[in-house]
Protein backbone atom coordinates (compact mmCIF):
# COMPACT_ATOMS: atom_id res chain seq x y z
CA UNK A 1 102.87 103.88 101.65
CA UNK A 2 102.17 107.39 101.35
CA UNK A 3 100.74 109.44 98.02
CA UNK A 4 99.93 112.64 97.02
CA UNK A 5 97.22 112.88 94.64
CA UNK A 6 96.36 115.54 92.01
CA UNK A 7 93.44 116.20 89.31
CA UNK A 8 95.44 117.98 86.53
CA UNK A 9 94.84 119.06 83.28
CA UNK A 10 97.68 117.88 82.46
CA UNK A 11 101.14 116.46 83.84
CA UNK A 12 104.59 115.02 82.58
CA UNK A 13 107.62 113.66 83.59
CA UNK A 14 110.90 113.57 82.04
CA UNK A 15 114.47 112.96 82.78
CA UNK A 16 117.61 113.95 80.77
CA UNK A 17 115.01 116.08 78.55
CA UNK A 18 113.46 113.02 77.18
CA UNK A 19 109.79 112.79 78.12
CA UNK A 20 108.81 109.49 79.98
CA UNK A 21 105.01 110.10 80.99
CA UNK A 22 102.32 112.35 79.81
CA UNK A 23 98.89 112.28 80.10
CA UNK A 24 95.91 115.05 79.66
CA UNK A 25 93.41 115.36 82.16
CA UNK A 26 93.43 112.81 84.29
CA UNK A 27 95.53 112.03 88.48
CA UNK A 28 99.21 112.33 89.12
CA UNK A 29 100.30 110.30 91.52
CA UNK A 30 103.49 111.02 93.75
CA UNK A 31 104.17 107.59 95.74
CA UNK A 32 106.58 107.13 98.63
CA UNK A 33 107.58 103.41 99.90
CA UNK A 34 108.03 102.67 103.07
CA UNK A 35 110.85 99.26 104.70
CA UNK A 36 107.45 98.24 106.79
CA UNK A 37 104.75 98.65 103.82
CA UNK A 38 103.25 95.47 101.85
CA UNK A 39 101.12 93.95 99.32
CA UNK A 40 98.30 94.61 101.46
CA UNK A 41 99.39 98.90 101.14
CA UNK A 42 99.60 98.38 97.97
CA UNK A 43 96.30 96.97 96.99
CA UNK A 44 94.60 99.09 99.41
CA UNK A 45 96.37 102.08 97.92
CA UNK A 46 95.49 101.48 94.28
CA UNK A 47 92.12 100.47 95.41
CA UNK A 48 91.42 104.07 97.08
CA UNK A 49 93.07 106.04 94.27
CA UNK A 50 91.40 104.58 90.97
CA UNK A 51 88.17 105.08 93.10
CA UNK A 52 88.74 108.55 94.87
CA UNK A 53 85.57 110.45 93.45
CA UNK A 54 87.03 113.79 92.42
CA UNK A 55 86.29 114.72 89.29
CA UNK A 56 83.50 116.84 88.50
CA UNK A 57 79.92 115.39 87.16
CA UNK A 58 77.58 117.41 84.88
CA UNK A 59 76.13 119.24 87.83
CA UNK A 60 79.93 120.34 88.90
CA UNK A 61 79.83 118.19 92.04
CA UNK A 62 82.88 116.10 92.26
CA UNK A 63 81.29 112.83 92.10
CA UNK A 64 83.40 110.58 89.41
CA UNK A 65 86.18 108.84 89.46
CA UNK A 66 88.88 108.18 87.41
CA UNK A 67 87.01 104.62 86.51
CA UNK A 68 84.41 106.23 84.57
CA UNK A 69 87.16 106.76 82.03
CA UNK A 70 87.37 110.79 82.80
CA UNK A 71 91.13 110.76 82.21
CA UNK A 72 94.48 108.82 82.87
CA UNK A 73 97.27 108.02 85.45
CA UNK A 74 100.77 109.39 85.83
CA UNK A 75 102.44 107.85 88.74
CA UNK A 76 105.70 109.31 89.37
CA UNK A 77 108.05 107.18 92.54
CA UNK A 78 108.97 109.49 95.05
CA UNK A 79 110.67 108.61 98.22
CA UNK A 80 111.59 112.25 99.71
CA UNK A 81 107.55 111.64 100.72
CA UNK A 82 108.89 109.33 103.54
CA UNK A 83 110.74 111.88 105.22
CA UNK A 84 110.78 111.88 108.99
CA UNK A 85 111.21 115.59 110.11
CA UNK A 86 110.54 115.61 113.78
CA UNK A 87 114.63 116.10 114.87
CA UNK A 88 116.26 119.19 113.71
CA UNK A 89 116.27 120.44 109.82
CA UNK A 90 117.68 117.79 107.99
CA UNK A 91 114.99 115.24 106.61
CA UNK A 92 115.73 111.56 107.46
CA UNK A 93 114.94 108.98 105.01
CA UNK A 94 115.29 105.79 107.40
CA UNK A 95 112.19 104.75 106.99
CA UNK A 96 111.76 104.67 103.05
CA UNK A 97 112.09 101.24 101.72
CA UNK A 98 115.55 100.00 99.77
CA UNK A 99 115.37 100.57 96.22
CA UNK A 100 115.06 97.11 94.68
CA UNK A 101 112.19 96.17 97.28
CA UNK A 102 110.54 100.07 96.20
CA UNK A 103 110.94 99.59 92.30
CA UNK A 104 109.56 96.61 92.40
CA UNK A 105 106.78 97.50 94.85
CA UNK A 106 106.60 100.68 92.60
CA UNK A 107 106.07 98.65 89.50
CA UNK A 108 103.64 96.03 90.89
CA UNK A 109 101.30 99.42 91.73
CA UNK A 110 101.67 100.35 88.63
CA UNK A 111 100.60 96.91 86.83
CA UNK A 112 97.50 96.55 89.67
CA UNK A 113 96.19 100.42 89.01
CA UNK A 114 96.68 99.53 84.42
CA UNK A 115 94.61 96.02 85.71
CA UNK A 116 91.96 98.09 87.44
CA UNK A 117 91.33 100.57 85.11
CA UNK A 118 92.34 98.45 82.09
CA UNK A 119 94.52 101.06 80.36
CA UNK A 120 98.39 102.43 80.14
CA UNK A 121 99.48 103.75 83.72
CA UNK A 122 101.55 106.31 82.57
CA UNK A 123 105.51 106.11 84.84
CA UNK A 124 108.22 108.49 85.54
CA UNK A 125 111.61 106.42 85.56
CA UNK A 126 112.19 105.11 89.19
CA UNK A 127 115.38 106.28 90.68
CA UNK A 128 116.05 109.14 88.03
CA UNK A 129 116.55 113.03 88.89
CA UNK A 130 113.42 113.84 87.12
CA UNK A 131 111.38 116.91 85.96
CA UNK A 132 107.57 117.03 86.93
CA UNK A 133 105.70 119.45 85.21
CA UNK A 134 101.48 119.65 85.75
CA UNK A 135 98.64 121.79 86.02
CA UNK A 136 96.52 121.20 89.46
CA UNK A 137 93.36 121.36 88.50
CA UNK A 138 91.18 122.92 91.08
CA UNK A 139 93.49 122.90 92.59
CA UNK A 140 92.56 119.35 93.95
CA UNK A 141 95.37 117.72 95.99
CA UNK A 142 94.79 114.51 98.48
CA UNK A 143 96.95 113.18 100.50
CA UNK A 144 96.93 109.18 101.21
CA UNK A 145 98.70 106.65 103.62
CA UNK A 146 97.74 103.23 104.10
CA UNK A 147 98.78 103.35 107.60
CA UNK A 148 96.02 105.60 108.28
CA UNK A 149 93.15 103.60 106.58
């Protein structure tokens, strides 16, 4: 499972125009399944995330998290982050999972990051050509895989 993490301001998805996901400040999340990734990825992911300490105290060190209720969640699914790019100029995508095991592995990440922090995970719709607007705050921008713990 790979991620790419990113303080904003403020982010939103849509997808036919329609807005899906908004939030203020708070983390978009861009998440890419994997065929060989499990519950185990995705705990661990959502784990790492809802405690990755990068938001700014009062003395401007980045020292919070998004637990101490310093903003919100917009995880948008993503699977172009699985690409394999090694051979020539075309990415592969053979290792991404199939879509019903990634929406549902998508949605269960979802659910366990809204149980951890015990508020609304903001979604983009999985599977939709969608619009991502934000604001990188910082700019801050982490990149996660559970492979690599």
């Amino acid at each position: 499972m790979k991620t790419v993490v990113q303080r904003v301001r403020r982010a939103s998805v849509s997808v036919n125009k329609q807005l899906c996901g908004s939030i203020d400040k708070g983390l978009l999340v861009l998440i890419g399944i994997e065929d060989n990734d499990g519950p185990d990825d995705l705990i661990w992911m959502a784990e790492k995330i809802c405690h990755l300490r990068i938001f700014n105290d009062e003395k401007g060190v980045m020292n919070l998290s998004i637990m101490q209720d310093v903003g919100r969640l917009l995880v948008v699914s993503q699977f172009t982050l699985c690409a394999n790019t090694q051979k020539g100029h075309r990415p592969s995508y053979i290792k991404a999972a199939k879509p019903e095991k990634a929406k549902a592995m998508y949605e269960d990440f979802c659910s366990f990051c809204e149980k951890i922090l015990n508020k609304k995970t903001e979604q983009g719709v999985f599977g939709a050509h969608m619009l991502v607007e934000l604001i990188n705050d910082g700019p801050v921008t982490i990149l996660l895989d559970s492979k690599n713990r």
